[in-house]
C-alpha atoms as a PDB file:
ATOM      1  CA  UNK A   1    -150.230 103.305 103.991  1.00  0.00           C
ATOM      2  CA  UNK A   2    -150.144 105.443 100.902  1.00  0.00           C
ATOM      3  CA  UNK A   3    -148.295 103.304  98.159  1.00  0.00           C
ATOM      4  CA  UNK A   4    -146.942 105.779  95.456  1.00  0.00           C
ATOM      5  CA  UNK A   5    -144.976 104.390  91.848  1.00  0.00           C
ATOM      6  CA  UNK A   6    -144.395 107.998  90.523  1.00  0.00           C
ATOM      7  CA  UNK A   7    -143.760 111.093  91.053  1.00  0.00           C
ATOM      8  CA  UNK A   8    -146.667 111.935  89.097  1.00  0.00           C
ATOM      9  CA  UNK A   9    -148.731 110.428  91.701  1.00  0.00           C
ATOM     10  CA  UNK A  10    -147.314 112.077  94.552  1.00  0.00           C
ATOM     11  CA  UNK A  11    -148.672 115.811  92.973  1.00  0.00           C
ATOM     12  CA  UNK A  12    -151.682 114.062  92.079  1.00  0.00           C
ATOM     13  CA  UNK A  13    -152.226 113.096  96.088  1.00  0.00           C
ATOM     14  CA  UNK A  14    -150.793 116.660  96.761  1.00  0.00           C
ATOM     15  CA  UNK A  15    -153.826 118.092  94.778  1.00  0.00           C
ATOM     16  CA  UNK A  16    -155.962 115.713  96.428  1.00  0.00           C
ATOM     17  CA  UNK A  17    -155.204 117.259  99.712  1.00  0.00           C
ATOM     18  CA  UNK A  18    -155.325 120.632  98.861  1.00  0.00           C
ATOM     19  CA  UNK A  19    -158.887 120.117  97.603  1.00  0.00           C
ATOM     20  CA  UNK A  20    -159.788 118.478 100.933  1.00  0.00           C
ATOM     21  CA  UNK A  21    -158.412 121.521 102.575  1.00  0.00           C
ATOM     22  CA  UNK A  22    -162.232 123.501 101.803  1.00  0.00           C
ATOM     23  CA  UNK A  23    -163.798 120.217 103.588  1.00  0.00           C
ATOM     24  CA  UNK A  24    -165.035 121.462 107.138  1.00  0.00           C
ATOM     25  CA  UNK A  25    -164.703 117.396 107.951  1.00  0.00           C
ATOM     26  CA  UNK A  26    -161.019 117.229 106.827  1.00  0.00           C
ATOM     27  CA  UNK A  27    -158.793 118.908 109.436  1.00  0.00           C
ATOM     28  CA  UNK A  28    -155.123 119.548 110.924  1.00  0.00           C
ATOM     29  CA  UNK A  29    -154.914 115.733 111.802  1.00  0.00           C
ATOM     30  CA  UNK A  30    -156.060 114.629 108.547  1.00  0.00           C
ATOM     31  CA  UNK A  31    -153.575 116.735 106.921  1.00  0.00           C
ATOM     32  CA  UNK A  32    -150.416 115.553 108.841  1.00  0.00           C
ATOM     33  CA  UNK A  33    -151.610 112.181 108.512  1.00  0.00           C
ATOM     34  CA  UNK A  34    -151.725 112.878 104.501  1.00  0.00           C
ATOM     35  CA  UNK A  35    -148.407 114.547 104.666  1.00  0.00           C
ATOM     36  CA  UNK A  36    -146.572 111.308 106.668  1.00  0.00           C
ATOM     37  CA  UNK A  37    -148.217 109.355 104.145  1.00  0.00           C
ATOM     38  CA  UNK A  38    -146.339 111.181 101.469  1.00  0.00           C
ATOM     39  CA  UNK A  39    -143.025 111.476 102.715  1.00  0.00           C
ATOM     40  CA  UNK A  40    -143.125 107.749 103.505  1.00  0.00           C
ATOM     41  CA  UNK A  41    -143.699 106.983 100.261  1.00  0.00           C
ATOM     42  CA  UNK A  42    -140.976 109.404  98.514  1.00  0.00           C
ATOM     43  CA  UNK A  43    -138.783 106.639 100.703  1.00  0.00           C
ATOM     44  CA  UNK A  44    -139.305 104.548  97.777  1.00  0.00           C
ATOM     45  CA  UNK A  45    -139.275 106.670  94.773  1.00  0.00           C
ATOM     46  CA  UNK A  46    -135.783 107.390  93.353  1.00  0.00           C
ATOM     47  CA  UNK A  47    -132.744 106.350  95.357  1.00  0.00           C
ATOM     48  CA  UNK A  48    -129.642 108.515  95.003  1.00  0.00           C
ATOM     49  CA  UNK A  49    -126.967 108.042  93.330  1.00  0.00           C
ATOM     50  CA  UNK A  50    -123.538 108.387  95.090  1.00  0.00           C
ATOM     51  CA  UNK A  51    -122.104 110.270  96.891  1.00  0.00           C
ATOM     52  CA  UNK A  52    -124.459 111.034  99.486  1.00  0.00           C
ATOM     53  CA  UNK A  53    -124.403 112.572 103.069  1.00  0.00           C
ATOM     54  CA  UNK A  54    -125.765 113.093 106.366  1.00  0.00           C
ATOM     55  CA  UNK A  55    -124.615 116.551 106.490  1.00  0.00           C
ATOM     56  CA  UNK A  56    -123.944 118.259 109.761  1.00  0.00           C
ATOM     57  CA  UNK A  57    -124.344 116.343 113.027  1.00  0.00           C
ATOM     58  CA  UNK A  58    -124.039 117.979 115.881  1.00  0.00           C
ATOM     59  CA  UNK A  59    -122.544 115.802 119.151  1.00  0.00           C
ATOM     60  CA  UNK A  60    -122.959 116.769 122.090  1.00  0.00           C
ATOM     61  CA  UNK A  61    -121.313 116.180 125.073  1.00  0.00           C
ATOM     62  CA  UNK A  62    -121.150 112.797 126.722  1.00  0.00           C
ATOM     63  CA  UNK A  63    -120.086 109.277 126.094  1.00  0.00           C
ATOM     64  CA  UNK A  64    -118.049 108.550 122.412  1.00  0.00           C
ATOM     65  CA  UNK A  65    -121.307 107.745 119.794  1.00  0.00           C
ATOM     66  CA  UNK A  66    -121.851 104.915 117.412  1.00  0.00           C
ATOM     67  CA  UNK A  67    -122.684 105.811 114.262  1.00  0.00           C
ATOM     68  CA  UNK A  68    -124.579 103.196 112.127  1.00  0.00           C
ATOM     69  CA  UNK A  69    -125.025 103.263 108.859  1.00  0.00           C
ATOM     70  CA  UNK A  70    -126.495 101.029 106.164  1.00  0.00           C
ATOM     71  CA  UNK A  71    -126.439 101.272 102.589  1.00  0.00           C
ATOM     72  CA  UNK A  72    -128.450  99.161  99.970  1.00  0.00           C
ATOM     73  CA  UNK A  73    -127.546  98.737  96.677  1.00  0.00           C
ATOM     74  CA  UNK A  74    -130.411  99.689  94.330  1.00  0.00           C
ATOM     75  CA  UNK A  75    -128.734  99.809  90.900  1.00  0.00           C
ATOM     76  CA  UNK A  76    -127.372  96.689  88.992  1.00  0.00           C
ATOM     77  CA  UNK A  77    -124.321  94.685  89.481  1.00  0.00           C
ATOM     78  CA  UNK A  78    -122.549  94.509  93.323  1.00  0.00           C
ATOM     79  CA  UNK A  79    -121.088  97.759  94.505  1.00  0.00           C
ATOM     80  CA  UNK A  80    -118.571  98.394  96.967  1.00  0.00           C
ATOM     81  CA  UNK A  81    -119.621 101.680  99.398  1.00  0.00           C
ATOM     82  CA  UNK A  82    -117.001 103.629 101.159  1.00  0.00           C
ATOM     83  CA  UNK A  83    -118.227 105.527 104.249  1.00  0.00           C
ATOM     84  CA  UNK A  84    -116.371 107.730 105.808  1.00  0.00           C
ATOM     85  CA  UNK A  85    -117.163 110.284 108.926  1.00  0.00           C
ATOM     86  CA  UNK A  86    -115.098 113.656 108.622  1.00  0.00           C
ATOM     87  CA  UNK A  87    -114.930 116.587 111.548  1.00  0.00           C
ATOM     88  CA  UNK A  88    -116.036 119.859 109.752  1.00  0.00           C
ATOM     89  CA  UNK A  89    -115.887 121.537 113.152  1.00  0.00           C
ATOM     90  CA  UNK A  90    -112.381 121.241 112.509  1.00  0.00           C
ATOM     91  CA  UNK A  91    -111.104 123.247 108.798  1.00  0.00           C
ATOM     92  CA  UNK A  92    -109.922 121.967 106.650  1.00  0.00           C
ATOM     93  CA  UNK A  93    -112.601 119.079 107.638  1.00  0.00           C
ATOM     94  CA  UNK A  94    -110.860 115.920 108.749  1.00  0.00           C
ATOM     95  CA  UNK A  95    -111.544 112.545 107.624  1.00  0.00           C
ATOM     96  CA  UNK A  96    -111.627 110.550 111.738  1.00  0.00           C
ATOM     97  CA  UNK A  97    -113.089 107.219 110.838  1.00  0.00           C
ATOM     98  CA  UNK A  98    -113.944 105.320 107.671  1.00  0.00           C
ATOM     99  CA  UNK A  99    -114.891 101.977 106.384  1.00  0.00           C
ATOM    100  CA  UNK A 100    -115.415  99.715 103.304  1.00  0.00           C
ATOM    101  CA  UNK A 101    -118.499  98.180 102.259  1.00  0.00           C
ATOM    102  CA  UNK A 102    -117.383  95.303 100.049  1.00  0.00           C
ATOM    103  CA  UNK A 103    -119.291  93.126  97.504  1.00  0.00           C
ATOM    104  CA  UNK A 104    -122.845  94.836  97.932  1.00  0.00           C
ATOM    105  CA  UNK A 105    -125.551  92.596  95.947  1.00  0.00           C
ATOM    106  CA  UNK A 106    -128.348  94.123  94.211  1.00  0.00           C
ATOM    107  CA  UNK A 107    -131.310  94.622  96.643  1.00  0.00           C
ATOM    108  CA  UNK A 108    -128.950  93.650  99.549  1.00  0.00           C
ATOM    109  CA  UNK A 109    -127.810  96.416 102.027  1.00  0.00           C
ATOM    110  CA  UNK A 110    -124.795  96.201 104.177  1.00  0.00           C
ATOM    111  CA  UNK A 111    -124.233  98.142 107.549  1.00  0.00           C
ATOM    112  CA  UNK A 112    -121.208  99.259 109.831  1.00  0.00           C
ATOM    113  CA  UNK A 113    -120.442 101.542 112.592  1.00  0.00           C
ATOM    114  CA  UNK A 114    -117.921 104.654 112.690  1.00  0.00           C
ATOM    115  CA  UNK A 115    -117.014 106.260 116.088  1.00  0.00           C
ATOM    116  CA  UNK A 116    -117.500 109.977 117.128  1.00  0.00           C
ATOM    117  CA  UNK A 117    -116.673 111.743 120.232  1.00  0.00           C
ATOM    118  CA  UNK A 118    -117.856 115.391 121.204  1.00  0.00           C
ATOM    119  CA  UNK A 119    -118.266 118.188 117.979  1.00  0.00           C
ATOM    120  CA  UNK A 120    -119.565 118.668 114.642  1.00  0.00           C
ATOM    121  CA  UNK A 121    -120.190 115.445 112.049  1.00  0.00           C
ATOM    122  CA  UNK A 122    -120.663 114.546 108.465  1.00  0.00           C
ATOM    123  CA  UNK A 123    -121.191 110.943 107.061  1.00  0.00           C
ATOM    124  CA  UNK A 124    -120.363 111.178 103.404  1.00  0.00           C
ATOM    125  CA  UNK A 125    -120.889 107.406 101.558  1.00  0.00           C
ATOM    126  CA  UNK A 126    -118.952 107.099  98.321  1.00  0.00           C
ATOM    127  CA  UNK A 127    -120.630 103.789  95.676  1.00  0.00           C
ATOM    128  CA  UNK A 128    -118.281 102.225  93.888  1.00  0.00           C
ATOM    129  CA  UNK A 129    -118.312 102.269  90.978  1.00  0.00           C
ATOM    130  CA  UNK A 130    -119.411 106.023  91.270  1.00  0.00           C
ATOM    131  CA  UNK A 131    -122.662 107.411  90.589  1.00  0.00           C
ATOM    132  CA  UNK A 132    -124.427 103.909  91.508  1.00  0.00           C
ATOM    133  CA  UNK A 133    -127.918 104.402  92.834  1.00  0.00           C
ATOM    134  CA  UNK A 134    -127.860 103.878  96.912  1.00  0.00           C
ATOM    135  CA  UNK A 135    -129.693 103.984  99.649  1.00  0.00           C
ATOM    136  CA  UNK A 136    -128.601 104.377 103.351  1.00  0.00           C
ATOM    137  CA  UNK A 137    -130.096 105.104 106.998  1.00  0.00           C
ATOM    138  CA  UNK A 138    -128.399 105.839 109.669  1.00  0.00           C
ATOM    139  CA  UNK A 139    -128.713 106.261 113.234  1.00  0.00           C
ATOM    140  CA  UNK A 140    -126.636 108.002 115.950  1.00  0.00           C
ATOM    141  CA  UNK A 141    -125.919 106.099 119.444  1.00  0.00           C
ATOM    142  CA  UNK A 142    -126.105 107.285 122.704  1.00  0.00           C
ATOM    143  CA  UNK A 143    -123.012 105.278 123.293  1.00  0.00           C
ATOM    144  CA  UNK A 144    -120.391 104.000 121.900  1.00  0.00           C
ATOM    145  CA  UNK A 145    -122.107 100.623 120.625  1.00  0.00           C
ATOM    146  CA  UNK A 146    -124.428 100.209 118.016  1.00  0.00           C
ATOM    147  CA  UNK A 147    -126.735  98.234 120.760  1.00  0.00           C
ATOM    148  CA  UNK A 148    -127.315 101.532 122.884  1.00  0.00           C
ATOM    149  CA  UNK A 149    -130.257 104.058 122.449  1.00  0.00           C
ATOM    150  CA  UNK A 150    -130.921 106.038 119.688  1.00  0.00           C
ATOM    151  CA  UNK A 151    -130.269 109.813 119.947  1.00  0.00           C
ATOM    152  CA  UNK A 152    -131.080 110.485 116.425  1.00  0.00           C
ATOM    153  CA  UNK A 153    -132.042 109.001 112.995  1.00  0.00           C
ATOM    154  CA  UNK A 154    -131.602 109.713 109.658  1.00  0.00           C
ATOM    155  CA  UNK A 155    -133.822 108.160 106.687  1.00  0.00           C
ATOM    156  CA  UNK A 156    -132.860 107.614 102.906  1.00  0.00           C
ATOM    157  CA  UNK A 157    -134.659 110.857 102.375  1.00  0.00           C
ATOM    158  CA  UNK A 158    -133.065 112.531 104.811  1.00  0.00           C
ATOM    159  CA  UNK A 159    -129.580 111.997 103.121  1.00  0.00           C
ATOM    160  CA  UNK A 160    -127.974 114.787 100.908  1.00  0.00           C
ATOM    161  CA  UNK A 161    -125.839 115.146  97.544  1.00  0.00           C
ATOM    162  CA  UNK A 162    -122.678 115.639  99.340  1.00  0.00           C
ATOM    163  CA  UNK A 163    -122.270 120.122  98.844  1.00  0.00           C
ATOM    164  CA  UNK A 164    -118.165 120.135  99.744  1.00  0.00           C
ATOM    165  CA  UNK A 165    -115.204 118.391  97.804  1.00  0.00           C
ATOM    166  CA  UNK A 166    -114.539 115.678 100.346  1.00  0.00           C
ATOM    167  CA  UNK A 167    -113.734 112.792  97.808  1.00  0.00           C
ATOM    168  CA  UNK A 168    -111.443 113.538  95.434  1.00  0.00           C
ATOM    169  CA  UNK A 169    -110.531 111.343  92.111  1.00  0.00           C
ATOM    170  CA  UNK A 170    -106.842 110.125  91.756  1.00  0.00           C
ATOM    171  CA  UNK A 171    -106.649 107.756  88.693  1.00  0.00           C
ATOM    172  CA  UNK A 172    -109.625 105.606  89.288  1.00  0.00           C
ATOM    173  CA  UNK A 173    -109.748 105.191  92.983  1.00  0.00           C
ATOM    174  CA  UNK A 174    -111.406 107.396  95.694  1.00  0.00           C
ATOM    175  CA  UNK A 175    -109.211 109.211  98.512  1.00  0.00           C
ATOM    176  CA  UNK A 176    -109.837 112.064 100.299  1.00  0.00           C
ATOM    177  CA  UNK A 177    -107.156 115.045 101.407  1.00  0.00           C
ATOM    178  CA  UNK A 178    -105.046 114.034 104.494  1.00  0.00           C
ATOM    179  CA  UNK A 179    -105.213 115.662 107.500  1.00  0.00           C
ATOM    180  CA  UNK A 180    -103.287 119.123 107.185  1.00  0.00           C
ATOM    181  CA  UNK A 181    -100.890 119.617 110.360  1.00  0.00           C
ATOM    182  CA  UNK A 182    -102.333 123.563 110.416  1.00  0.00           C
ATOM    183  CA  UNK A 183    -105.086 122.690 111.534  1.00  0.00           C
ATOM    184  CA  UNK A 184    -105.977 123.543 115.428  1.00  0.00           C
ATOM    185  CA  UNK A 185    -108.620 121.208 116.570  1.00  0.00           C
ATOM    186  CA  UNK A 186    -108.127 119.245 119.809  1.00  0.00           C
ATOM    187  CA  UNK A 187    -109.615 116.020 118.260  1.00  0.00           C
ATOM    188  CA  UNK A 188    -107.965 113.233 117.639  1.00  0.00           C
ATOM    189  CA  UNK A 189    -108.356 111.956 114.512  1.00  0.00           C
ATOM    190  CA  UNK A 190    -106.109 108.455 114.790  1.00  0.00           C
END
């Protein structure tokens, strides 16, 4: 297991590689094997700070899905961690499940589960206070408990700066738009 401290060591290992590549001993498997290596250890580099999301997830048809997600605190102090699941099949996109994280300790990572049923997902995790460095994973369900298979997994580096105004700031607190009656979608959102 590569075991990188710095970014600077990640190009170093990059260059590494790429020298290898004119080696008629070093081939595809070597290079994949490098590679895994390397994104394993960007895992551990720099968390992000908040807010940070899944973006899309696409579920398909079948049984309602449980959504897991966990969420370490990285950063100093406890945080609180709002994480919310909105529709964007749906537009305006509709906030249909969220829940609060409380009392996070530094190192420690908290998990819960948010619901789905058939369409087109985001996960979107809002630290408190904002901007705190976080971590999360998360996995989709097959079913509608977090004890089912797993149909699909997401990594701390797979997670994204969240692109579309989802949280909103109203005097020191988050909140998010309400559901807008216009909108035609035939989920419920509860």
């Amino acid at each position: 297991m590569l075991k990188i401290g710095c970014a600077c060591k990640v190009l170093e290992k990059i260059e590494n590689i790429q020298d290898l590549l004119k080696s008629p001993r070093f081939g595809l498997r070597e290079i994949k094997e490098e590679i895994k290596d390397i994104e394993d250890a960007l895992d551990n580099l720099l968390p992000g700070k908040g807010p940070l999301s899944t973006g899309p997830i696409n579920i398909h048809n079948g049984p309602d899905r449980a959504i897991k997600v966990s969420v370490q605190n990285v950063g100093k102090g406890c945080i609180d961690a709002v994480v919310r699941l909105f529709d964007i099949e749906c537009c305006p996109p509709r906030q249909v499940d969220c829940k609060v994280l409380r009392n996070i300790g530094r190192c420690c990572a908290e998990d819960t589960v948010l619901c789905a049923h058939e369409g087109i997902f985001e996960v979107v995790i809002c630290p408190k206070p904002d901007k705190a460095p976080i971590r999360a994973f998360a996995t989709v369900h097959c079913g509608g408990s977090s004890n089912s298979d797993i149909d699909l997994v997401f990594r701390a580096t797979d997670f994204l700066p969240v692109v579309c105004p989802f949280c909103k700031k109203k005097k020191d607190r988050d909140s998010c738009d309400p559901c807008r009656d216009e909108c035609n979608c035939d989920f419920d959102c509860g």
